[in-house]
Protein backbone atom coordinates (compact mmCIF):
# COMPACT_ATOMS: atom_id res chain seq x y z
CA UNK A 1 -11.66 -37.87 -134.93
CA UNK A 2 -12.30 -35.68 -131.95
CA UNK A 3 -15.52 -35.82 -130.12
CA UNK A 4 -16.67 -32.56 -129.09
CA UNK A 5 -19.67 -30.74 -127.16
CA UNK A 6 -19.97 -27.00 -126.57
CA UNK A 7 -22.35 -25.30 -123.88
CA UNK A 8 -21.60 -21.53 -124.12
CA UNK A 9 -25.45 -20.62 -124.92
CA UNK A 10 -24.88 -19.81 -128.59
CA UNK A 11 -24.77 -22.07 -131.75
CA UNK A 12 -22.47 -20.03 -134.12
CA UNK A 13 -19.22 -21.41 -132.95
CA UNK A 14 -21.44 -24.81 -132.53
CA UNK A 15 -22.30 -24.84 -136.43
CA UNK A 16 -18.83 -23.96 -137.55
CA UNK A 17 -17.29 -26.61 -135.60
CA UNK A 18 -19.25 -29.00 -137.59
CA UNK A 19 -17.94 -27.84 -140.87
CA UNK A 20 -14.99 -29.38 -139.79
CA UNK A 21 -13.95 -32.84 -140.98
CA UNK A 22 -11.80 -33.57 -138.29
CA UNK A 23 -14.43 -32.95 -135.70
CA UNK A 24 -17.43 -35.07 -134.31
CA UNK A 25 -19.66 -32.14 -132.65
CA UNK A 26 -21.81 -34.58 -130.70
CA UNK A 27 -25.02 -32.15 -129.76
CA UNK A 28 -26.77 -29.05 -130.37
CA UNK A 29 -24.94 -26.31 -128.45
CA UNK A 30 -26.00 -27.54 -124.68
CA UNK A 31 -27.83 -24.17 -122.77
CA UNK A 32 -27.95 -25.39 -119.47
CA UNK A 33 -25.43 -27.17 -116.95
CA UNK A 34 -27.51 -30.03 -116.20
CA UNK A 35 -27.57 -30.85 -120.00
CA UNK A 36 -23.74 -31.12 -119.56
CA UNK A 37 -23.82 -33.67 -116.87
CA UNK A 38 -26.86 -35.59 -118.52
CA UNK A 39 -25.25 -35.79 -122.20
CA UNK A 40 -21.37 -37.07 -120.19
CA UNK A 41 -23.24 -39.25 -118.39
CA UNK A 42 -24.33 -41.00 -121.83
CA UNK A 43 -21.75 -39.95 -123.91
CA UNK A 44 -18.04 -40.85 -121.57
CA UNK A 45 -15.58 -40.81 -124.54
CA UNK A 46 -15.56 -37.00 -125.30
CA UNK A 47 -12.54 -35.14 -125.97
CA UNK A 48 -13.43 -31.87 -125.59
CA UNK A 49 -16.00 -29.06 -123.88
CA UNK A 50 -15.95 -25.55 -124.65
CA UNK A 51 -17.91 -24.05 -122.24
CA UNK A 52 -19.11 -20.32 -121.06
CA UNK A 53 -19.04 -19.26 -117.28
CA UNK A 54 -22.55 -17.64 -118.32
CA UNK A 55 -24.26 -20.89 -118.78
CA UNK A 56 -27.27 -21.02 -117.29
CA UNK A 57 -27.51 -22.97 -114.17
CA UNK A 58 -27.02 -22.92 -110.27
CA UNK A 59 -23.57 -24.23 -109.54
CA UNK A 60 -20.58 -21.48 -109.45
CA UNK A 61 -18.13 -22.15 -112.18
CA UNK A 62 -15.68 -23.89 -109.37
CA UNK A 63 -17.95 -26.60 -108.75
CA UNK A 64 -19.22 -26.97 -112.40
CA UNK A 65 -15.50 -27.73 -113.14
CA UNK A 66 -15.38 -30.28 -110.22
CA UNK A 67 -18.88 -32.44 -111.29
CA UNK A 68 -17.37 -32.23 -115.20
CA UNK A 69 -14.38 -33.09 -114.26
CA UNK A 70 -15.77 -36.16 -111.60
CA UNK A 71 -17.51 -37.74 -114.50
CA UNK A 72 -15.21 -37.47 -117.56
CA UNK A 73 -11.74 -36.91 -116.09
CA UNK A 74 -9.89 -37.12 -119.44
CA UNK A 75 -12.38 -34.23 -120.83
CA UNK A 76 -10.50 -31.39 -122.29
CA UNK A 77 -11.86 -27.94 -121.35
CA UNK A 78 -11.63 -24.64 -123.69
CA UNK A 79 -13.35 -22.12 -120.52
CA UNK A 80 -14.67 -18.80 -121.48
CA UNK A 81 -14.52 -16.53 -118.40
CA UNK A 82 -16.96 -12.87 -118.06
CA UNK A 83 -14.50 -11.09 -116.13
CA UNK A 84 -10.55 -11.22 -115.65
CA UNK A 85 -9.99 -12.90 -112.09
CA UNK A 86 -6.36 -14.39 -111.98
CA UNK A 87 -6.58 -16.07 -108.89
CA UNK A 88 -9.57 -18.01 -110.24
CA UNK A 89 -7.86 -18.91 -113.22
CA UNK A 90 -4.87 -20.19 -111.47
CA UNK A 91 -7.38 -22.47 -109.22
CA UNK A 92 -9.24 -23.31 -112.74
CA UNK A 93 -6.02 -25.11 -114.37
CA UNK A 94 -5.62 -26.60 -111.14
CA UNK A 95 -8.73 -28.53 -111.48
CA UNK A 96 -7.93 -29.44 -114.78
CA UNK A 97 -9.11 -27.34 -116.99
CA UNK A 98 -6.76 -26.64 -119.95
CA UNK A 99 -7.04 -23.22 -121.32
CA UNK A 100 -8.87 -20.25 -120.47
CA UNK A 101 -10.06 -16.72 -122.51
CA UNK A 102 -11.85 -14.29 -121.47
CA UNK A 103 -15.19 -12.79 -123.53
CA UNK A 104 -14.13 -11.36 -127.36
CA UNK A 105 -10.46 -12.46 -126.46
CA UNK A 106 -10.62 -15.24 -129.04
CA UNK A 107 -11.90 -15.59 -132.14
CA UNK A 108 -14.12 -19.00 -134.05
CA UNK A 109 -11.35 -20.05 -136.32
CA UNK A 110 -8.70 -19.68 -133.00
CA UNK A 111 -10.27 -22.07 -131.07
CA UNK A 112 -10.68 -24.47 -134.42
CA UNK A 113 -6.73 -24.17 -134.53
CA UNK A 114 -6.31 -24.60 -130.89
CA UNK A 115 -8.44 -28.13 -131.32
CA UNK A 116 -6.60 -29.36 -134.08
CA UNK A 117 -3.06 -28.65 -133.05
CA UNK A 118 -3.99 -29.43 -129.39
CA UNK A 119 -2.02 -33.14 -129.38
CA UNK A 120 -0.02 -35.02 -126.22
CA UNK A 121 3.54 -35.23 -127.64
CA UNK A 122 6.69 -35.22 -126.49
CA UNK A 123 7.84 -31.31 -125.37
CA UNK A 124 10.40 -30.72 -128.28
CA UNK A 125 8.20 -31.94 -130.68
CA UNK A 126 5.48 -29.47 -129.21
CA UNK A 127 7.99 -26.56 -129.31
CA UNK A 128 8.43 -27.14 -132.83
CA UNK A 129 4.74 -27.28 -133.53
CA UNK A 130 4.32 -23.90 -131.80
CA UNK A 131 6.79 -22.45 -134.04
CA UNK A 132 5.62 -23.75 -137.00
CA UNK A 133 1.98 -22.88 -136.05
CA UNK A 134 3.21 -19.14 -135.66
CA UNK A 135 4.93 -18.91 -138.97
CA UNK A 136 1.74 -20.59 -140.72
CA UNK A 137 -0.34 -17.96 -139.16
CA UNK A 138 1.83 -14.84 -140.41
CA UNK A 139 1.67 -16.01 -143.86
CA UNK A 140 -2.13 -16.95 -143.81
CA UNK A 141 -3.28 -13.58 -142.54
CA UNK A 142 -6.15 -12.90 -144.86
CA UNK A 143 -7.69 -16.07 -143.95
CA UNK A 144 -7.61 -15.58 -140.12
CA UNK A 145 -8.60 -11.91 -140.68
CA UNK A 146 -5.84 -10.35 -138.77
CA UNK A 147 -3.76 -7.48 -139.96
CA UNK A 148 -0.07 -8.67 -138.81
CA UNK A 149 1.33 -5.99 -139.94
CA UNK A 150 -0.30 -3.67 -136.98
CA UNK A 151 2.73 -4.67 -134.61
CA UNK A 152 0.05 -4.67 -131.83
CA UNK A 153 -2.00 -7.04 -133.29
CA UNK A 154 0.80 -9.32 -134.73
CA UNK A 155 2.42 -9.52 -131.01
CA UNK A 156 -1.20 -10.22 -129.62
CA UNK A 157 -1.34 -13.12 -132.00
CA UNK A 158 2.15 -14.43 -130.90
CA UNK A 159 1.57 -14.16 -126.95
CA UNK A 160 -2.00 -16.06 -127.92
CA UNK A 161 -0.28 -19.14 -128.96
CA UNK A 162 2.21 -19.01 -126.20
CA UNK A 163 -0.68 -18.88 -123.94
CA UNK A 164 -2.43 -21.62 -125.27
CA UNK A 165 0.75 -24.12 -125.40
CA UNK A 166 3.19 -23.22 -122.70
CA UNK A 167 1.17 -21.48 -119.75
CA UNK A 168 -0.42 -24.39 -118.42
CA UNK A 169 2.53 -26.85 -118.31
CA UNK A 170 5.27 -24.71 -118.65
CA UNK A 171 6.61 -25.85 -114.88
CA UNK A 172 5.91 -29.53 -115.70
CA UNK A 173 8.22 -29.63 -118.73
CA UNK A 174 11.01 -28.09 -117.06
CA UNK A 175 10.85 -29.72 -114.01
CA UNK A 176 9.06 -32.37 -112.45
CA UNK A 177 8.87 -31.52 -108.95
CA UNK A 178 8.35 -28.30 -107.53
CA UNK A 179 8.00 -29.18 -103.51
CA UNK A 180 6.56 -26.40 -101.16
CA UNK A 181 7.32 -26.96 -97.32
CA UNK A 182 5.31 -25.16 -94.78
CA UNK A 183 4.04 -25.40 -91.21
CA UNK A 184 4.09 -23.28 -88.20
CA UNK A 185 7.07 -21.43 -86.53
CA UNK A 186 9.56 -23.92 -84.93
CA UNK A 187 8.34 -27.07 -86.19
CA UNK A 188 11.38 -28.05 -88.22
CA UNK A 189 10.62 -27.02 -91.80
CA UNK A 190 14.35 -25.93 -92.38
CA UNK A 191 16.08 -29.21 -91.02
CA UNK A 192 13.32 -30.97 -93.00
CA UNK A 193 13.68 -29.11 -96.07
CA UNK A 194 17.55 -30.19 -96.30
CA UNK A 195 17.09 -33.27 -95.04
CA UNK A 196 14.69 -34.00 -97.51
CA UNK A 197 16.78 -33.21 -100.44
CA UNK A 198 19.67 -35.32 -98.78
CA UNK A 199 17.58 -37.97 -98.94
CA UNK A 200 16.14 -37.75 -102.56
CA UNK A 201 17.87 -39.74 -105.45
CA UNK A 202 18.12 -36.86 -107.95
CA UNK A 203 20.92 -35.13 -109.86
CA UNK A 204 20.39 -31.84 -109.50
CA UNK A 205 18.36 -30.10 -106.75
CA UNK A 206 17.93 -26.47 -106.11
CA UNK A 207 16.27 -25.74 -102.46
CA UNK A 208 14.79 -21.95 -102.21
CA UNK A 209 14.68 -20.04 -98.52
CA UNK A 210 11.78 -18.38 -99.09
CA UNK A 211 11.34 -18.11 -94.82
CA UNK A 212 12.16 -14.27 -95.75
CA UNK A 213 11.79 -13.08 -91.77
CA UNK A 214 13.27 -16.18 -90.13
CA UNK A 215 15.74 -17.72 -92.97
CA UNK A 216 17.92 -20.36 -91.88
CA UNK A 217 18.98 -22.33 -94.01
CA UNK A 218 22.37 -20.92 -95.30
CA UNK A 219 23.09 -21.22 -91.50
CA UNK A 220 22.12 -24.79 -91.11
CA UNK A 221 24.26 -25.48 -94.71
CA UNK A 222 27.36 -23.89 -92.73
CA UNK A 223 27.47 -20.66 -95.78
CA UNK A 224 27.35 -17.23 -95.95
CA UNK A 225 23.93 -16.07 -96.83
CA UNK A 226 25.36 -13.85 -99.39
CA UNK A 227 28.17 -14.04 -101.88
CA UNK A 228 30.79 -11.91 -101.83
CA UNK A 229 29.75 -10.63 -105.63
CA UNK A 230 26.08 -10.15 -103.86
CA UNK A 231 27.74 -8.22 -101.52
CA UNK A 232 28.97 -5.43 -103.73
CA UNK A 233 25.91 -5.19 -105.89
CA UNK A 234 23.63 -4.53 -103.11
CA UNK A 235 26.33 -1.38 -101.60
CA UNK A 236 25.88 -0.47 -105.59
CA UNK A 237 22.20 -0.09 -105.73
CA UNK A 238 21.81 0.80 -109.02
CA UNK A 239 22.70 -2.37 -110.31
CA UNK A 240 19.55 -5.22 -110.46
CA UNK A 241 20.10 -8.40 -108.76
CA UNK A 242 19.00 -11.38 -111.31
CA UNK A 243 17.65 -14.93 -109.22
CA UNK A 244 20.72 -16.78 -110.37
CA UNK A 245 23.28 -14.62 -108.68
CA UNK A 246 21.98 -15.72 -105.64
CA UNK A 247 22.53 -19.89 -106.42
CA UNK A 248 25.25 -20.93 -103.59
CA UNK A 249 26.44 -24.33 -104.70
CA UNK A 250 26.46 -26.52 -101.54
CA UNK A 251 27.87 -30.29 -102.97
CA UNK A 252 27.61 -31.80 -106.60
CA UNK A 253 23.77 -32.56 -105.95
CA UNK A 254 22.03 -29.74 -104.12
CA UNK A 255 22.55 -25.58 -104.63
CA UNK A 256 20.85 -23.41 -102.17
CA UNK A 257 19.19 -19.92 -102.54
CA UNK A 258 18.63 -18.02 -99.22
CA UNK A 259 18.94 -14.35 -100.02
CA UNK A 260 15.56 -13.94 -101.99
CA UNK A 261 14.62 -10.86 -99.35
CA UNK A 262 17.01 -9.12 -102.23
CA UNK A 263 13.84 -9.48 -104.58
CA UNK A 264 10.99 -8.68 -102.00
CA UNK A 265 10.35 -5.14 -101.31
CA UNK A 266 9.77 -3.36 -98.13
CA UNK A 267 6.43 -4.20 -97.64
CA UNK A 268 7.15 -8.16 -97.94
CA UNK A 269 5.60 -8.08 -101.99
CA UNK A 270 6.46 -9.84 -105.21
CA UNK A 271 4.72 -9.48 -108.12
CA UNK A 272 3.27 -12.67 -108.86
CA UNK A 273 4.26 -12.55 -112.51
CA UNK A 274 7.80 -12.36 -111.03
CA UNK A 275 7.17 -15.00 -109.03
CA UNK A 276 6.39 -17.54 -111.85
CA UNK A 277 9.31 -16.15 -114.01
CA UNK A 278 11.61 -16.89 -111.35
CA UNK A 279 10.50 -20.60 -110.79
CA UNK A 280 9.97 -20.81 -114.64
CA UNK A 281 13.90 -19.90 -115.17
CA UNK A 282 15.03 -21.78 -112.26
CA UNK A 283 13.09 -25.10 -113.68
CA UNK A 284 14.96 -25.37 -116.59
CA UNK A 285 18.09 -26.62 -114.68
CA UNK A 286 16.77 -28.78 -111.43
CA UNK A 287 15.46 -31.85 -111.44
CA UNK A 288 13.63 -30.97 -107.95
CA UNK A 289 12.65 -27.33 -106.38
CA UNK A 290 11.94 -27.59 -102.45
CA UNK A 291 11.02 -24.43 -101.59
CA UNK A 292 10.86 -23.60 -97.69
CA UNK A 293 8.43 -20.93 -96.67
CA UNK A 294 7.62 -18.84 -94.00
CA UNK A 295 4.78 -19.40 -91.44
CA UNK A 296 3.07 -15.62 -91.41
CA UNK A 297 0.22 -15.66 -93.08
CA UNK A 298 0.43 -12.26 -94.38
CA UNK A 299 2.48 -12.67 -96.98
CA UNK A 300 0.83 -13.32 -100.23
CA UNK A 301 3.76 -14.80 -102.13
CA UNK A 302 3.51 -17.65 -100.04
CA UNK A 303 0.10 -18.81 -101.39
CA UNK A 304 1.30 -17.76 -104.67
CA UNK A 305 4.16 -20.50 -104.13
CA UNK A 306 1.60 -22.94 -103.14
CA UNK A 307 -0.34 -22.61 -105.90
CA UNK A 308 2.59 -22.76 -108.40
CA UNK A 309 4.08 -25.63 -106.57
CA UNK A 310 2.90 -29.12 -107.50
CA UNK A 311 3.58 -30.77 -104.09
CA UNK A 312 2.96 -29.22 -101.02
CA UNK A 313 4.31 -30.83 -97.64
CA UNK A 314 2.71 -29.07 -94.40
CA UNK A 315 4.84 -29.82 -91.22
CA UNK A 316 3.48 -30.50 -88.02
CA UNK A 317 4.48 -31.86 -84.39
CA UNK A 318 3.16 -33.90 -82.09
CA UNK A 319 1.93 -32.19 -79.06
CA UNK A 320 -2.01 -30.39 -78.35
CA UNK A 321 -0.19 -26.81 -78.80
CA UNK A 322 1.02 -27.20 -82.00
CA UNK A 323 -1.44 -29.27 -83.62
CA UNK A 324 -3.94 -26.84 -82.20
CA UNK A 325 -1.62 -24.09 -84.35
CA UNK A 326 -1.64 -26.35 -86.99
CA UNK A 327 -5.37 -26.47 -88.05
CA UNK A 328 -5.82 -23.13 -87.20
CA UNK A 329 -3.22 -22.18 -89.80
CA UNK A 330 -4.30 -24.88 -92.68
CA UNK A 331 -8.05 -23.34 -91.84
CA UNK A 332 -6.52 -20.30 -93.31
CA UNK A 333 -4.83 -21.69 -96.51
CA UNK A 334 -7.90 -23.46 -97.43
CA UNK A 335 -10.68 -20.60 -96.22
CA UNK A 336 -8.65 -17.29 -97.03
CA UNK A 337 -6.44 -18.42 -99.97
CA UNK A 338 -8.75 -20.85 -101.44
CA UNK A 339 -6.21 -24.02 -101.43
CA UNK A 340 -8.25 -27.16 -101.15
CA UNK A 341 -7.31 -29.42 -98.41
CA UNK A 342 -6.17 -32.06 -100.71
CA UNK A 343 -3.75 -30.05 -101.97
CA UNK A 344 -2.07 -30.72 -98.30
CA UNK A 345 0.27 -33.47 -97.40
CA UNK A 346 0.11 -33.84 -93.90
CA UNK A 347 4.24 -35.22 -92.27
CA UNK A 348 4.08 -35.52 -88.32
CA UNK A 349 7.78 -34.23 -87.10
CA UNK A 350 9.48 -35.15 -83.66
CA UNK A 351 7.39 -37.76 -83.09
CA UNK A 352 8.45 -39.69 -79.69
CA UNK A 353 6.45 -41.66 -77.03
CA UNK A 354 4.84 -39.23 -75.67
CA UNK A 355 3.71 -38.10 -78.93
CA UNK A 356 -0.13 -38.39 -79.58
CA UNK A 357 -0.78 -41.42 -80.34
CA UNK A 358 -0.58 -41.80 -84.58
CA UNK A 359 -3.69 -43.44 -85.36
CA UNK A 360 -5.34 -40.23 -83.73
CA UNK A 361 -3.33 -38.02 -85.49
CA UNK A 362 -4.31 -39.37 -88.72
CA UNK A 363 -8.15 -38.98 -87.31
CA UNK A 364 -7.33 -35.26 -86.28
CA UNK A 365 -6.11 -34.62 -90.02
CA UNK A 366 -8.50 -37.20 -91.74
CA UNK A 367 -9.58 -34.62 -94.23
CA UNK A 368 -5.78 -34.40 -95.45
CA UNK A 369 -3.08 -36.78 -97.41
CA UNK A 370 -1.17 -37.68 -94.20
CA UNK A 371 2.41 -38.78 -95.65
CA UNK A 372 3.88 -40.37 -92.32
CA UNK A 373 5.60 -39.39 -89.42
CA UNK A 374 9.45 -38.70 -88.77
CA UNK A 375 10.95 -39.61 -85.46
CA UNK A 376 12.67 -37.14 -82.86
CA UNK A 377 16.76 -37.80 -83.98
CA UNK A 378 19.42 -37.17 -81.46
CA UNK A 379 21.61 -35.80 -84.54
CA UNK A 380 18.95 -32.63 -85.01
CA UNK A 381 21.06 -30.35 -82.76
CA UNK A 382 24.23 -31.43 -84.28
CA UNK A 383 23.02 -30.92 -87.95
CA UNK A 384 21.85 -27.28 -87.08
CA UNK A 385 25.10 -26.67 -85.10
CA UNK A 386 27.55 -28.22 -86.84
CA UNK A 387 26.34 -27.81 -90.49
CA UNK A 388 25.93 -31.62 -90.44
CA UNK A 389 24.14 -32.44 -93.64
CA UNK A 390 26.39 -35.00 -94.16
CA UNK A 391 25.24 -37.04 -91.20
CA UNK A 392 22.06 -38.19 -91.76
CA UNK A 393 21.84 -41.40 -90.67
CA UNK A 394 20.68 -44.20 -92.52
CA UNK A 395 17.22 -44.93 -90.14
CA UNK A 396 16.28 -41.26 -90.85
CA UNK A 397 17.80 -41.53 -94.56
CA UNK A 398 14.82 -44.53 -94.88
CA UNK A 399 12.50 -42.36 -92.88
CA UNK A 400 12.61 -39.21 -95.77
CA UNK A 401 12.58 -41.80 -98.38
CA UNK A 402 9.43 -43.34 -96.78
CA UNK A 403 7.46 -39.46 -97.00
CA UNK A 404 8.66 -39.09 -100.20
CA UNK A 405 7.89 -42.36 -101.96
CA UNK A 406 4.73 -41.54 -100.26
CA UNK A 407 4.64 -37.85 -101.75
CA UNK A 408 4.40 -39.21 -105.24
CA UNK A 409 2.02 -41.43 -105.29
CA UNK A 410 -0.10 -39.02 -103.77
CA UNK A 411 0.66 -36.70 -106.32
């Protein structure tokens, strides 16, 4: 039986929860946010909270999440939001909460359904569900009060459920890493980007030059940054360009995509929604996505990568001029686009002896995951000019292991 609370300042949906069999409601509809953390605070083993935004109460809706979250971490979260504000959203299923509607966008006996049917099984089985859940829906529509035969209304219904089911973990079903490398100009993000997925034990890895002003990669891989096929389409304008045209296979583990300035237009914009249907498709056939991006802060699908990703590396070097560029740039990710520093995962590149010392490093960057450091290699000239990917030796082999190993259980 599922143990549930709701706090959205109005006992309707509160009493018609409790008709429901399979359904402990737990309290009175709570009408203030300190009544949430007083009842958790007594009550740890509740599955779910279906809470309003409007609740009354001082703490902003970021920071309710956080203190809910803090004291029942398993608690799953049905948010109603006032206003449409995507870039909240995306940092609200971030913190954990699972799905989100805004005002009159759902009705009592939807979020009933979305309870019951709401279960942690395997993805296929899930799939299946949905499906099944769809085709129950159609044929029940007097009971759910919906005309399905308004085409409007019937494909409102359908994009509903696929909201509710697949938004949230849609990348983690189709891939389990999704790796976003960035850092200021010249630190190395390219060589560590490919050395990286040299280094990783996977089958099939895809990395992404998303570096659209300074790309390199193709060029450190020894290939052409556009195929042949690529070629033509772009002299033919009329025809689109689709994501996987642009896959350059580079050895039996790792394929490489460097011409995405193909899909940017000429103010250096993506549509977000783009965005995510890009990594979406591209997830369904890599094991790991290392995406390396560019250091201008200007460009807004950068933080949309960030957000999307669910690893994010952030290269630095050694020395007073870059570290000074380095906080001054992570001040903006977390100020300006809203990333919290933990998000961060701090790897300290062409480290030597006259580095900074380490154990100062790690006190400069204290308020970030700090994955390790990588020592200054004599091969780093030869791998850029010679297309070396192959000769990574083993010391530095063990040294990308070492961030990584470190990566994931940070993660």
């Amino acid at each position: 039986m599922k143990k549930i609370i709701t706090a959205i300042g109005n006992p309707v949906l509160n009493v018609n929860l409790k008709k429901e069999e399979e359904f402990e409601v737990m309290s009175e509809d709570i009408q203030y946010q300190e009544g949430i953390f007083e009842f958790l605070e007594k009550e740890p083993n509740i599955n779910f909270l279906i809470l309003s935004e409007l609740i009354t109460g001082n703490l902003e809706i970021k920071n309710l999440i956080e203190k809910i979250k803090s004291i029942n971490n398993n608690i799953q979260i049905i948010l109603f939001l006032e206003k449409e504000n995507k870039e909240l959203e995306n940092y609200l299923y971030a913190k954990g909460v699972d799905f989100i509607f805004y005002n009159n966008e759902i009705e009592i006996k939807e979020i009933i359904q979305i309870i019951k049917t709401n279960q942690k099984e395997q993805n296929s089985e899930l799939k299946k569900e949905i499906i099944e859940l769809k085709k129950l829906l159609e044929e029940k529509n007097e009971k759910i009060n919906m005309n399905l035969n308004n085409k409007s209304k019937k494909e409102k219904l359908i994009n509903l459920y696929n909201k509710i089911f697949l938004r949230k973990n849609l990348l983690k079903e189709k891939t389990k890493e999704i790796i976003c490398v960035s850092g200021t100009s010249g630190v190395g993000k390219s060589i560590f980007t490919v050395n990286l997925a040299k280094s990783i034990n996977k089958n099939k890895i895809l990395i992404i030059d998303f570096d659209i002003l300074n790309n390199s990669l193709h060029t450190i891989l020894g290939v052409k940054r556009y195929s042949e096929k690529i070629i033509k389409k772009m002299e033919n304008k009329s025809n689109e360009i689709k994501i996987e045209e642009l896959i350059i296979k580079i050895n039996s583990k790792i394929d490489l995509i460097s011409g995405v300035n193909l899909l940017v237009d000429s103010n250096y914009k993506i549509n977000n929604l783009k965005l995510k249907n890009i990594l979406d498709t591209l997830a369904q056939n890599y094991n790991v996505i290392i995406i390396d991006t560019s250091s201008e802060c200007f460009l807004d699908f950068t933080k949309e990568i960030m957000k999307l990703s669910n690893l994010n590396i952030f290269i630095s070097e050694t020395n007073l001029l870059q570290i000074k560029k380095a906080k001054n740039l992570l001040n903006i990710y977390i100020n300006k686009w809203k990333i919290p520093a933990k998000n961060f995962n701090i790897v300290f590149n062409k480290y030597d002896l006259n580095s900074i010392d380490f154990s100062i490093l790690k006190n400069i960057f204290s308020d970030f995951n700090i994955l390790g450091k990588l020592n200054t290699d004599i091969n780093y000239n030869l791998i850029i000019n010679k297309n070396a990917l192959g000769n990574l030796n083993k010391k530095l082999q063990k040294e990308y292991l070492h961030i990584y190993k470190n990566l994931k259980i940070k993660q």
